[in-house]
C-alpha atoms as a PDB file:
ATOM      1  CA  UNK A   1     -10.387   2.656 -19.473  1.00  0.00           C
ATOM      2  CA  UNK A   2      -6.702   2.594 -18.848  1.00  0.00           C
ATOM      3  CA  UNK A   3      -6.102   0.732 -22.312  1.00  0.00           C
ATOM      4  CA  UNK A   4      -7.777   3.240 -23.774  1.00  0.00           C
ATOM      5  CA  UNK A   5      -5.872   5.771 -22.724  1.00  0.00           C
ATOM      6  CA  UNK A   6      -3.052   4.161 -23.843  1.00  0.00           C
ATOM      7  CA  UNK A   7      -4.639   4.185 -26.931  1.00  0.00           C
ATOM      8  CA  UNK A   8      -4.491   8.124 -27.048  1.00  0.00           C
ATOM      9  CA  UNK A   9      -1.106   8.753 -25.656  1.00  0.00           C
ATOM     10  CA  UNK A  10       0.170   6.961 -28.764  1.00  0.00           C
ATOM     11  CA  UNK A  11      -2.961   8.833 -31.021  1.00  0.00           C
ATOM     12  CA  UNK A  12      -4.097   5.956 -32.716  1.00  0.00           C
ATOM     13  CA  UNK A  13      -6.884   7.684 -32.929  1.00  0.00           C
ATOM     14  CA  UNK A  14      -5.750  10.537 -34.745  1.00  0.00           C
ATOM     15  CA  UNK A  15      -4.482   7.962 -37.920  1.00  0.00           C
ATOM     16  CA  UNK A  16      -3.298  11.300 -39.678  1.00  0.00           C
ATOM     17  CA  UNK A  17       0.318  11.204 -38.648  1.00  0.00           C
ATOM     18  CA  UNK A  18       0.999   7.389 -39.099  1.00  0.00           C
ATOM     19  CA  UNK A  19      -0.081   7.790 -42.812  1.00  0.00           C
ATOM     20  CA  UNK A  20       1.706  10.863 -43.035  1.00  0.00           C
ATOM     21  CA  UNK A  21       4.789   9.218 -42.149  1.00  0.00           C
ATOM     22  CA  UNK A  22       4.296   6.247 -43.833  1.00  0.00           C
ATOM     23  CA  UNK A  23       3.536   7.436 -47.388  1.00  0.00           C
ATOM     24  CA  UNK A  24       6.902   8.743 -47.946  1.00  0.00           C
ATOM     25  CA  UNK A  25       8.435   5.399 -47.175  1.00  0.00           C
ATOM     26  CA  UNK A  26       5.814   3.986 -49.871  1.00  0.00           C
ATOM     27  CA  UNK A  27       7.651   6.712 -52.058  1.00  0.00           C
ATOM     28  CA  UNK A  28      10.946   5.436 -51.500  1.00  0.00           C
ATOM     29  CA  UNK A  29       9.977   1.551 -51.932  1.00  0.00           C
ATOM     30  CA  UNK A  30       8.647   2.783 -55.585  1.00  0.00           C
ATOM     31  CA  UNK A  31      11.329   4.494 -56.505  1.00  0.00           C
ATOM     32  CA  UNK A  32      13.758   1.448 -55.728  1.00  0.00           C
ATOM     33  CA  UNK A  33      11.590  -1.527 -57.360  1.00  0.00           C
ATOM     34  CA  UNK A  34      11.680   1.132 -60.513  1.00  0.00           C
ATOM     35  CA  UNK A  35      16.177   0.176 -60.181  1.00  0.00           C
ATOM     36  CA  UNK A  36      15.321  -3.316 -59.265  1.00  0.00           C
ATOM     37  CA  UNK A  37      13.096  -4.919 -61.398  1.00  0.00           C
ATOM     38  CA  UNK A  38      13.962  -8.198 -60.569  1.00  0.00           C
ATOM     39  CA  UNK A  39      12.528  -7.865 -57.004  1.00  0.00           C
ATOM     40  CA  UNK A  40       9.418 -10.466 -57.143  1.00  0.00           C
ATOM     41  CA  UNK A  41       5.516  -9.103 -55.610  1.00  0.00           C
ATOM     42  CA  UNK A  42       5.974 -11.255 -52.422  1.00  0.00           C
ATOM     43  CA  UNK A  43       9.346 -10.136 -51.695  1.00  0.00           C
ATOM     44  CA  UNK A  44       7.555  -5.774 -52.877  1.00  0.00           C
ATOM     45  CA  UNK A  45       4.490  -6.509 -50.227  1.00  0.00           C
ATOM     46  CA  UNK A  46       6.665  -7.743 -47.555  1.00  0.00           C
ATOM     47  CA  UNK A  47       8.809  -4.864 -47.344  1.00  0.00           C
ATOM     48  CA  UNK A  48       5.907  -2.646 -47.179  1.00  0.00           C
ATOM     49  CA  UNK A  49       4.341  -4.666 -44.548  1.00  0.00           C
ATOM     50  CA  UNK A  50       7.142  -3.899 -42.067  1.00  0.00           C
ATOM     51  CA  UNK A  51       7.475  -0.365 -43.778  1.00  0.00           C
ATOM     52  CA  UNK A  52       3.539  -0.299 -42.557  1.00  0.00           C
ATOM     53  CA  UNK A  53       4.117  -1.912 -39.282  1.00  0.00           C
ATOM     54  CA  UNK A  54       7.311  -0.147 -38.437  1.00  0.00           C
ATOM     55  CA  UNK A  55       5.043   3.435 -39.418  1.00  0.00           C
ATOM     56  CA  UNK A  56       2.881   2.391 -37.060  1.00  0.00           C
ATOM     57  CA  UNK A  57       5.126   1.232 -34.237  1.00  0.00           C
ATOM     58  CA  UNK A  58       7.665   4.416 -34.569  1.00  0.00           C
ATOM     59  CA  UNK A  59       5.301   6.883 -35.024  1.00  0.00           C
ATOM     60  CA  UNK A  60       3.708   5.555 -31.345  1.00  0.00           C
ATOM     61  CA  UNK A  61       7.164   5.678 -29.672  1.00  0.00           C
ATOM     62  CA  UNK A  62       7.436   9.687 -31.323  1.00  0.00           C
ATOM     63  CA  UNK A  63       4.397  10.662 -29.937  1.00  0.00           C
ATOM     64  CA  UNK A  64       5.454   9.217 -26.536  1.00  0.00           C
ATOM     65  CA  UNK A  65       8.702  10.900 -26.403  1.00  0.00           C
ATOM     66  CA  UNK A  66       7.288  14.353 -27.443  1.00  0.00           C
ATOM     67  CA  UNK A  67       5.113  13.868 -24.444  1.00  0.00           C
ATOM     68  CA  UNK A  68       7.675  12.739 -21.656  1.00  0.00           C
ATOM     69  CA  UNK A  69       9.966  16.006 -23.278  1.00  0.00           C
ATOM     70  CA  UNK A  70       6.718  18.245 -23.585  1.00  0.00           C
ATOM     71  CA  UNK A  71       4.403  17.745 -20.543  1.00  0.00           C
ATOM     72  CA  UNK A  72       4.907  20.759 -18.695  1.00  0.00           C
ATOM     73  CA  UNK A  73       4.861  22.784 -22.121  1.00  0.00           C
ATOM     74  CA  UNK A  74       1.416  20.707 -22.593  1.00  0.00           C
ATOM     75  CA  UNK A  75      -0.424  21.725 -19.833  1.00  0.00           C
ATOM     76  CA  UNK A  76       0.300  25.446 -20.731  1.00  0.00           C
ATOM     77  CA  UNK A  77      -1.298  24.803 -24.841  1.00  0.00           C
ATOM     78  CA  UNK A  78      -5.208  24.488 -25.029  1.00  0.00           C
ATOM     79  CA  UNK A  79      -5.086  21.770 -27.789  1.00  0.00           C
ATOM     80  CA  UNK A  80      -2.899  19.525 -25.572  1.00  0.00           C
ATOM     81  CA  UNK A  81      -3.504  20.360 -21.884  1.00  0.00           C
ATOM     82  CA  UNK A  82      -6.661  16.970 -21.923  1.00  0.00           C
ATOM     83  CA  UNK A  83      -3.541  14.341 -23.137  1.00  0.00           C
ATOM     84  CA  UNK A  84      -3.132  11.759 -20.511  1.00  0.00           C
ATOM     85  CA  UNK A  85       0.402  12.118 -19.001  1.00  0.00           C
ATOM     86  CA  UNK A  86      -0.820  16.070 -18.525  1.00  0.00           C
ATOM     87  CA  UNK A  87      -3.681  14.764 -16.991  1.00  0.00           C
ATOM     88  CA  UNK A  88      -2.509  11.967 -15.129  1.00  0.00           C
ATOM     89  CA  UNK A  89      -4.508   9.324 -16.624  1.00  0.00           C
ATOM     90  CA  UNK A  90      -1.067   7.656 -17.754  1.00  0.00           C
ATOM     91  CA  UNK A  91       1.720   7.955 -15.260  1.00  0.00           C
ATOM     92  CA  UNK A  92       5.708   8.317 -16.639  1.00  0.00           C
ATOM     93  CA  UNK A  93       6.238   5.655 -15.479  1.00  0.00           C
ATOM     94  CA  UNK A  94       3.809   3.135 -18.033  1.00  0.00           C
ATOM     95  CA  UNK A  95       4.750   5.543 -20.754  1.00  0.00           C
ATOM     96  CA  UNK A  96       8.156   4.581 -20.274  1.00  0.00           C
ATOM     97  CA  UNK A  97       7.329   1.025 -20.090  1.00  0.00           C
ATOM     98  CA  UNK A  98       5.123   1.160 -22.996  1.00  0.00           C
ATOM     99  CA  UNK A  99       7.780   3.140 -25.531  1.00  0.00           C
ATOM    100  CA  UNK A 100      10.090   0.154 -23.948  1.00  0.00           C
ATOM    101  CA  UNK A 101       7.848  -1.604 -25.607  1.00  0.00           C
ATOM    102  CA  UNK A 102       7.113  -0.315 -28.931  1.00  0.00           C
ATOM    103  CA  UNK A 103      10.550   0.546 -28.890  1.00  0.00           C
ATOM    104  CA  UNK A 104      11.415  -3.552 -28.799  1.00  0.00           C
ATOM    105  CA  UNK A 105       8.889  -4.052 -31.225  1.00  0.00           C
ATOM    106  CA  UNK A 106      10.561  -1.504 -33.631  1.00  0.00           C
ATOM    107  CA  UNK A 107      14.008  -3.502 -33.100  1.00  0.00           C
ATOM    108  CA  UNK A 108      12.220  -6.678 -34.025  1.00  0.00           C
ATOM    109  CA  UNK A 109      11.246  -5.187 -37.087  1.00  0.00           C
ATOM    110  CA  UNK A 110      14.177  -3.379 -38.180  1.00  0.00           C
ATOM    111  CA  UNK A 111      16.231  -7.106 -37.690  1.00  0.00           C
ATOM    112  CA  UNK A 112      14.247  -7.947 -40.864  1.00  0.00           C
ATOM    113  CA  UNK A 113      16.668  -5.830 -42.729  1.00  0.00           C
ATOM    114  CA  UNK A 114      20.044  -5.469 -43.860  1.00  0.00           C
ATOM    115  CA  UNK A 115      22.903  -4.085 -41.496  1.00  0.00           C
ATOM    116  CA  UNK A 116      22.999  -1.083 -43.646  1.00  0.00           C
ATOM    117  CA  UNK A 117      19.389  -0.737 -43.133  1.00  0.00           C
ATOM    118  CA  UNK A 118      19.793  -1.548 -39.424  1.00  0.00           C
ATOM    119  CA  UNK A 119      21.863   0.787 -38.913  1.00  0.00           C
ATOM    120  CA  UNK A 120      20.155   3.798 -40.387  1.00  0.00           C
ATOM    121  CA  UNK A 121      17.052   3.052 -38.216  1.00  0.00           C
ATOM    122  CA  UNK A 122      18.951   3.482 -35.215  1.00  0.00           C
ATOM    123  CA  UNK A 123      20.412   7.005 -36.806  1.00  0.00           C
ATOM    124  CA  UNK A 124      16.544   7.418 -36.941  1.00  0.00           C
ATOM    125  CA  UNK A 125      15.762   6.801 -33.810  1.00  0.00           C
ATOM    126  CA  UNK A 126      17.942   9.915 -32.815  1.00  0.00           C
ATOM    127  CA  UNK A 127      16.510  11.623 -34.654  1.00  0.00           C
ATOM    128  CA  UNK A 128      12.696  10.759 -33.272  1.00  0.00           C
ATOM    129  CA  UNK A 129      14.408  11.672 -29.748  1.00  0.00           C
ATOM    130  CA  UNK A 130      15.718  14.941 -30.775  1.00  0.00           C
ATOM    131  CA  UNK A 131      12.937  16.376 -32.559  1.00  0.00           C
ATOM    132  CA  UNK A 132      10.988  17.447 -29.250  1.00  0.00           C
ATOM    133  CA  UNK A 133      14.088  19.562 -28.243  1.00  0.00           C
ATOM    134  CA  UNK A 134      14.065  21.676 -31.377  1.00  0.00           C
ATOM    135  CA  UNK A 135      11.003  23.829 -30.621  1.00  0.00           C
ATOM    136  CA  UNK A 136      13.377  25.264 -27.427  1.00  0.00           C
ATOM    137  CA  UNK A 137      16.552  25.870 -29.527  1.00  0.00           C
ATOM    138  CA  UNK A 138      14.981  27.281 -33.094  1.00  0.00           C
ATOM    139  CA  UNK A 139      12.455  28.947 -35.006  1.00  0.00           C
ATOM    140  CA  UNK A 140      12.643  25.448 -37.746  1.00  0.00           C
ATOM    141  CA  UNK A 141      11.656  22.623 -35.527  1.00  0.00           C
ATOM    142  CA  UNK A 142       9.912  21.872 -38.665  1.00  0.00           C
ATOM    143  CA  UNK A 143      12.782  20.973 -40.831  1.00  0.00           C
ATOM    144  CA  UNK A 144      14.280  19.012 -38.380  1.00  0.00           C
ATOM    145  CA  UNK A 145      10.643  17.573 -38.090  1.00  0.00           C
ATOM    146  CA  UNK A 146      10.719  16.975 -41.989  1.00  0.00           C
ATOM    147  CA  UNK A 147      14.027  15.111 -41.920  1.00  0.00           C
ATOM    148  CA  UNK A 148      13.026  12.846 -39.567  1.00  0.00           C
ATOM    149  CA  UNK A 149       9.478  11.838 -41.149  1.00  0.00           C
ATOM    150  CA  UNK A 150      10.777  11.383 -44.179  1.00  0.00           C
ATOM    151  CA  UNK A 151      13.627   8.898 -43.394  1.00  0.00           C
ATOM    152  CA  UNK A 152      11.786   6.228 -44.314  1.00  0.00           C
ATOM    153  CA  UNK A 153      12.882   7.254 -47.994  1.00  0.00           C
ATOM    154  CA  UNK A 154      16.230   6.414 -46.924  1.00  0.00           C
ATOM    155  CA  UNK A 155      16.088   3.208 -45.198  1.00  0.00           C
ATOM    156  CA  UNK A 156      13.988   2.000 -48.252  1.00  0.00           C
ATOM    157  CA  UNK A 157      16.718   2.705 -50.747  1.00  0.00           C
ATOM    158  CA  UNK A 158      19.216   0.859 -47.919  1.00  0.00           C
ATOM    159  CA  UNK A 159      16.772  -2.176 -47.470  1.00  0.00           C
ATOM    160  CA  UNK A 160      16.181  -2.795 -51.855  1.00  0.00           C
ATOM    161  CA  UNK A 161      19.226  -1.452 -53.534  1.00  0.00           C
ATOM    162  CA  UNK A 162      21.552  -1.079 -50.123  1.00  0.00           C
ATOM    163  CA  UNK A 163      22.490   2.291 -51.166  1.00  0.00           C
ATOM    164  CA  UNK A 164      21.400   5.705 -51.232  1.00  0.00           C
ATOM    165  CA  UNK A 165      21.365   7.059 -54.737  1.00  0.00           C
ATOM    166  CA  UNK A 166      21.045  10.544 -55.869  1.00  0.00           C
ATOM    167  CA  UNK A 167      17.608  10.314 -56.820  1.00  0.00           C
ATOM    168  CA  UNK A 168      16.394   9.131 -53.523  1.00  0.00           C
ATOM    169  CA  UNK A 169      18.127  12.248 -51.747  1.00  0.00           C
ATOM    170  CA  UNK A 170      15.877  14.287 -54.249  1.00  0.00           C
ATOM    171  CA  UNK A 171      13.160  12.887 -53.408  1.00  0.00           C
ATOM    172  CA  UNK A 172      13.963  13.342 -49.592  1.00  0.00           C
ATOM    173  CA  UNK A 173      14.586  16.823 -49.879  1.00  0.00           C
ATOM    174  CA  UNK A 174      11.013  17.454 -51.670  1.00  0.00           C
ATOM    175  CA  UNK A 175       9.106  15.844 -48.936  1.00  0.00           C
ATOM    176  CA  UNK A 176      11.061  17.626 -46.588  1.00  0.00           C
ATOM    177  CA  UNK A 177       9.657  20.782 -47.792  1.00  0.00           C
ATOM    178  CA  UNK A 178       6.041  19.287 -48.161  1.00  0.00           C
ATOM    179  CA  UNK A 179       6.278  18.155 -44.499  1.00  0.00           C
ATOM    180  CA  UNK A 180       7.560  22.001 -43.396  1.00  0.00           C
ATOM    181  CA  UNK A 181       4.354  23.158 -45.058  1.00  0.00           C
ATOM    182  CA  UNK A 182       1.962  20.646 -43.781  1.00  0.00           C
ATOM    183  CA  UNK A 183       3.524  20.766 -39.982  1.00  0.00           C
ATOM    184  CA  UNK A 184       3.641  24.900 -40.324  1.00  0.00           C
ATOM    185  CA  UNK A 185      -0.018  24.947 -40.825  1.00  0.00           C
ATOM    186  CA  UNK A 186      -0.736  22.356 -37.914  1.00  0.00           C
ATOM    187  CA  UNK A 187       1.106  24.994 -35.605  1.00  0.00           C
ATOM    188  CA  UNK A 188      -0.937  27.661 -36.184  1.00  0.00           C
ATOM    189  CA  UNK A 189      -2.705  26.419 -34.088  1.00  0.00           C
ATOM    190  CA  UNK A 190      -1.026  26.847 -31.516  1.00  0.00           C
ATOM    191  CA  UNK A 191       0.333  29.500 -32.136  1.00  0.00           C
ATOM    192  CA  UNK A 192      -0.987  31.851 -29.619  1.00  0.00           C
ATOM    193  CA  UNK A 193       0.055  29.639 -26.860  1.00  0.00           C
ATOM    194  CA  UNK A 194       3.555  28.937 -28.160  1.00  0.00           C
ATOM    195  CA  UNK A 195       4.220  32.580 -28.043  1.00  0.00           C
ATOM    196  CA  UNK A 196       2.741  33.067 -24.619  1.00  0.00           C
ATOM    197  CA  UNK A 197       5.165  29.999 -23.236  1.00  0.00           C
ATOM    198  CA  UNK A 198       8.011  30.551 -25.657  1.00  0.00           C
ATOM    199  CA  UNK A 199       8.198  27.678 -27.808  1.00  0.00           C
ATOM    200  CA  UNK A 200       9.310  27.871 -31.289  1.00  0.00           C
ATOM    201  CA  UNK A 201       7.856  26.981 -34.503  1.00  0.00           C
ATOM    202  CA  UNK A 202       7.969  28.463 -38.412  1.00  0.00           C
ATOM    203  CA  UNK A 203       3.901  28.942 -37.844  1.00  0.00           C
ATOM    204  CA  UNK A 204       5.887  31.811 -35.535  1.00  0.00           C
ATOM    205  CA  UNK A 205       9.054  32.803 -38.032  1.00  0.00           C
ATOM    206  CA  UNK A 206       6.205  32.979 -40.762  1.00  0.00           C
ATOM    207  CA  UNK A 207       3.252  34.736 -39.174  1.00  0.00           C
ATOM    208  CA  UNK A 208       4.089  37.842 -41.101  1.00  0.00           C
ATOM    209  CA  UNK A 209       3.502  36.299 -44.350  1.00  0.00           C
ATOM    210  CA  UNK A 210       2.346  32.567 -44.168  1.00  0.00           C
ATOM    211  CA  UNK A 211       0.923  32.085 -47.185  1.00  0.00           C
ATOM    212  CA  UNK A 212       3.738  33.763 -49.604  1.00  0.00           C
ATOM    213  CA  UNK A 213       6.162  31.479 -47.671  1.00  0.00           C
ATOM    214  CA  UNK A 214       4.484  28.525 -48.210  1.00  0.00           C
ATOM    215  CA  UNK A 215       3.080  29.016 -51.715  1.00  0.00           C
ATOM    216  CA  UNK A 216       7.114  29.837 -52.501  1.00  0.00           C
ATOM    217  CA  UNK A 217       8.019  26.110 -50.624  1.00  0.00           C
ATOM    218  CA  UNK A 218       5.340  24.102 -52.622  1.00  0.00           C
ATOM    219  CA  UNK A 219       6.633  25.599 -55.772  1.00  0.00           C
ATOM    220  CA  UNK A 220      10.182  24.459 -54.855  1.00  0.00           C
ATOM    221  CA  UNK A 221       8.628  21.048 -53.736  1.00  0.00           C
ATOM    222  CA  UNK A 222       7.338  20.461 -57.233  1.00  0.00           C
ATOM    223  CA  UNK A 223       9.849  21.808 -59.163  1.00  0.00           C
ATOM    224  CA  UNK A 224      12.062  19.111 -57.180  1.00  0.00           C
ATOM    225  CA  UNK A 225       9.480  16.498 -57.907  1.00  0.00           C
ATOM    226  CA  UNK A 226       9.309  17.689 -61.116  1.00  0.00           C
ATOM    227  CA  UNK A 227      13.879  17.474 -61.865  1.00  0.00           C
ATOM    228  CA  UNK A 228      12.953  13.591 -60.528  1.00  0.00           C
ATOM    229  CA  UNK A 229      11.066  12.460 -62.580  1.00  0.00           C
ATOM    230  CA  UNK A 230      13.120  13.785 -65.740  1.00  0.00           C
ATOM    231  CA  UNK A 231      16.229  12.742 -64.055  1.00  0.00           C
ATOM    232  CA  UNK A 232      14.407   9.008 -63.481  1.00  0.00           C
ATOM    233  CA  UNK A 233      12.486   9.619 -67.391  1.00  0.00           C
ATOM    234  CA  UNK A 234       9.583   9.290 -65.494  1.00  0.00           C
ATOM    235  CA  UNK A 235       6.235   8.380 -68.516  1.00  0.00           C
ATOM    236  CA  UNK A 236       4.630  11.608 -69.247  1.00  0.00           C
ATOM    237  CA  UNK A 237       1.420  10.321 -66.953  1.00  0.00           C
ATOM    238  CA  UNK A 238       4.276  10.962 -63.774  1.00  0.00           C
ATOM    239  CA  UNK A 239       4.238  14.703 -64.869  1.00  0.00           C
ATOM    240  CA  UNK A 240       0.743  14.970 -65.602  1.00  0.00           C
ATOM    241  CA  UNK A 241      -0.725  13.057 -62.013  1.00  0.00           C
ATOM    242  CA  UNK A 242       1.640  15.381 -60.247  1.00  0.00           C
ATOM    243  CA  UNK A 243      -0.291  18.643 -60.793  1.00  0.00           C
ATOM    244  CA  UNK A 244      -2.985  17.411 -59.114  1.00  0.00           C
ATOM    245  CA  UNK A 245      -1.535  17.239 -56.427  1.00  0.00           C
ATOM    246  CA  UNK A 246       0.605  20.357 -56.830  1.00  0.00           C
ATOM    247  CA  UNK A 247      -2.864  21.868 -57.703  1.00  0.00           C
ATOM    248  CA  UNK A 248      -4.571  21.005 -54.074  1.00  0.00           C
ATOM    249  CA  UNK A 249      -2.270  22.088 -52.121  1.00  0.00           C
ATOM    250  CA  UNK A 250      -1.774  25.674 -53.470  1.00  0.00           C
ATOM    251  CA  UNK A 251      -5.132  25.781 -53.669  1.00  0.00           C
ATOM    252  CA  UNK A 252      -5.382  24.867 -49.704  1.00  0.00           C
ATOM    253  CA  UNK A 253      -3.121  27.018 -48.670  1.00  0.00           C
ATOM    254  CA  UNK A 254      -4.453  29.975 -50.440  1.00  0.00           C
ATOM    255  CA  UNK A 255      -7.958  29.126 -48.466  1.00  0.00           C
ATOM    256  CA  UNK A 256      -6.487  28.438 -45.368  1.00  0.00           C
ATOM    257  CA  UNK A 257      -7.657  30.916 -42.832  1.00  0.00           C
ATOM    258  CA  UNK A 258      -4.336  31.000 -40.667  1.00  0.00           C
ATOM    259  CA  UNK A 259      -6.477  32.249 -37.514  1.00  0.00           C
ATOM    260  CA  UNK A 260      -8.488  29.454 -37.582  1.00  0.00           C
ATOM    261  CA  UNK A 261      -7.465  26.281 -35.681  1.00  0.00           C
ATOM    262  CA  UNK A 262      -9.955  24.079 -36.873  1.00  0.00           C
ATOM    263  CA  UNK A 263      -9.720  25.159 -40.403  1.00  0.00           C
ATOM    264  CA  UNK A 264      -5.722  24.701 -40.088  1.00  0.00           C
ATOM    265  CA  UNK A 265      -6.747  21.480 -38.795  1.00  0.00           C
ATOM    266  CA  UNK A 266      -8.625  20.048 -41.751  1.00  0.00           C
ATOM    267  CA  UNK A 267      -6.367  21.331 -44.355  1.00  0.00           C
ATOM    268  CA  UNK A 268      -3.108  19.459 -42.155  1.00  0.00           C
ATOM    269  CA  UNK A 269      -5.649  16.292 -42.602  1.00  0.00           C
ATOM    270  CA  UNK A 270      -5.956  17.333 -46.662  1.00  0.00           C
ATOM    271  CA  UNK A 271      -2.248  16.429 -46.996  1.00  0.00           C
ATOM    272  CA  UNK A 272      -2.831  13.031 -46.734  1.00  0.00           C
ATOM    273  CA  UNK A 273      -4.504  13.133 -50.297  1.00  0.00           C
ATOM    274  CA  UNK A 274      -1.638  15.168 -51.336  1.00  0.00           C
ATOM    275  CA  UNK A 275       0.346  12.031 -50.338  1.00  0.00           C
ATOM    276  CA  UNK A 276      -1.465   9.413 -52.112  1.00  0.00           C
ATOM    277  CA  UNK A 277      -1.545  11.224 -55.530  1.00  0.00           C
ATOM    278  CA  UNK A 278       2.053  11.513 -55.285  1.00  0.00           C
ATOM    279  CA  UNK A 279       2.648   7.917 -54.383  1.00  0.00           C
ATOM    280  CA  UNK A 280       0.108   7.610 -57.375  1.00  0.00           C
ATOM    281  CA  UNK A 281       2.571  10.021 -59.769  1.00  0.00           C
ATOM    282  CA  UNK A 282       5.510   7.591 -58.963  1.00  0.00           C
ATOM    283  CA  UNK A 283       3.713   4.374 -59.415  1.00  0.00           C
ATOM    284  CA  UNK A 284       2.730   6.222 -62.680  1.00  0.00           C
ATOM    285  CA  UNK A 285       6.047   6.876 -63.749  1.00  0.00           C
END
């Protein structure tokens, strides 16, 4: 019983977010074999293995931090109030031993890497520690949210090609936006809550007019997506895979009932589709 709830501080049963967060690191390994032709399918399938494992590990360790930082804030919030540190079922004390951990584990598999590539996941790692104090200081915890998912994109670029080129700062950018969309919709809903305890979110900064906001940021998304692929010369079946996916998510966001936590729920869940036809537009390309 105590394993398993374990097993939910860390959400492994909510698979959502590790995908979420790993996807964009597939985007960034894609984009740098594309520059590096000469890297051989063993050498491709390792890197995503620890890409995978390291999505896995880091996105455990996030969701233990954002407790430890958010407890008394989750007590107060309907969706979260049943998590174990609010209830007790996990003390602070084994959550600190197990992000000890997972946060060892992480180091093990960041080792695998270059120093250039070591180093950026520690920048990450800041990040992932920061991210929880955002929702007390501003109305975007979101963006800072979205640069910190998507680093993955980064450390790719670092661990094939040991730089970061322009193209992978593009690409960065556009799934920073995608993950302010995705993560504004998840808040709804909360939103209620959030207001009545004072947390901050862009569910919040956007209530007025959520879906104008967002249609205007997945426009911006794709029109980024789109200046990639013509700046990489991308095969036309890059530009024509990538309306699909352009194509669900306005079309989710202009069904998404805002008031409706479940409903805001599902479509959050929809954006992992979004992710693999994207990864499917690159490999494409």
């Amino acid at each position: 019983m105590l394993f398993s709830n374990h097993l939910k501080l860390v959400r492994l049963h909510q698979p959502t977010g590790i995908w979420l967060l790993f996807l964009p690191c597939l985007f960034g390994i894609f984009l740098a074999i594309k520059k590096l032709p000469a890297l051989n399918v063993v050498e491709t399938f390792h890197i995503i293995f620890l890409f995978f494992i390291g999505s896995i590990v880091m996105r455990s360790a996030g969701c233990i931090i954002n407790d430890l930082f958010d407890q008394k804030f989750d007590e107060k919030v309907a969706r979260t109030r049943n998590r174990p540190l609010v209830c007790g079922k996990v003390s602070r004390r084994q959550a600190l031993i197990l992000l000890t951990l997972l946060l060892f584990l992480g180091l093990l598999i960041l080792l695998q890497f270059n120093l250039k590539t070591i180093l950026s996941g520690f920048f990450a790692l800041v990040l992932v520690i920061s991210y929880p104090l955002m929702k007390r200081i501003t109305y975007y915890p979101q963006i800072f949210l979205g640069l910190t998912f998507n680093f993955g994109i980064l450390m790719s670029s670092l661990a094939i090609l040991e730089t970061i080129d322009v193209s992978s700062l593009i690409l960065y950018f556009c799934c920073m936006i995608w993950t302010v969309i995705y993560d504004t919709i998840y808040a709804f809903q909360d939103i209620e809550d959030d207001l009545h305890i004072g947390v901050k979110s862009t569910a919040i900064k956007f209530q007025n007019s959520p879906k104008k906001i967002l249609l205007s940021l997945s426009v911006m998304m794709y029109l980024g997506l789109i200046y990639l692929g013509l700046r990489e010369e991308f095969k036309t079946d890059f530009f024509a895979i990538l309306f699909l996916p352009f194509f669900f998510l306005i079309y989710k966001i202009k069904k998404c009932d805002f008031k409706n936590s479940k409903n805001c729920m599902a479509i959050f869940k929809a954006n992992l589709w979004i992710g693999v036809l994207i990864l499917t537009a690159i490999i494409a390309g």
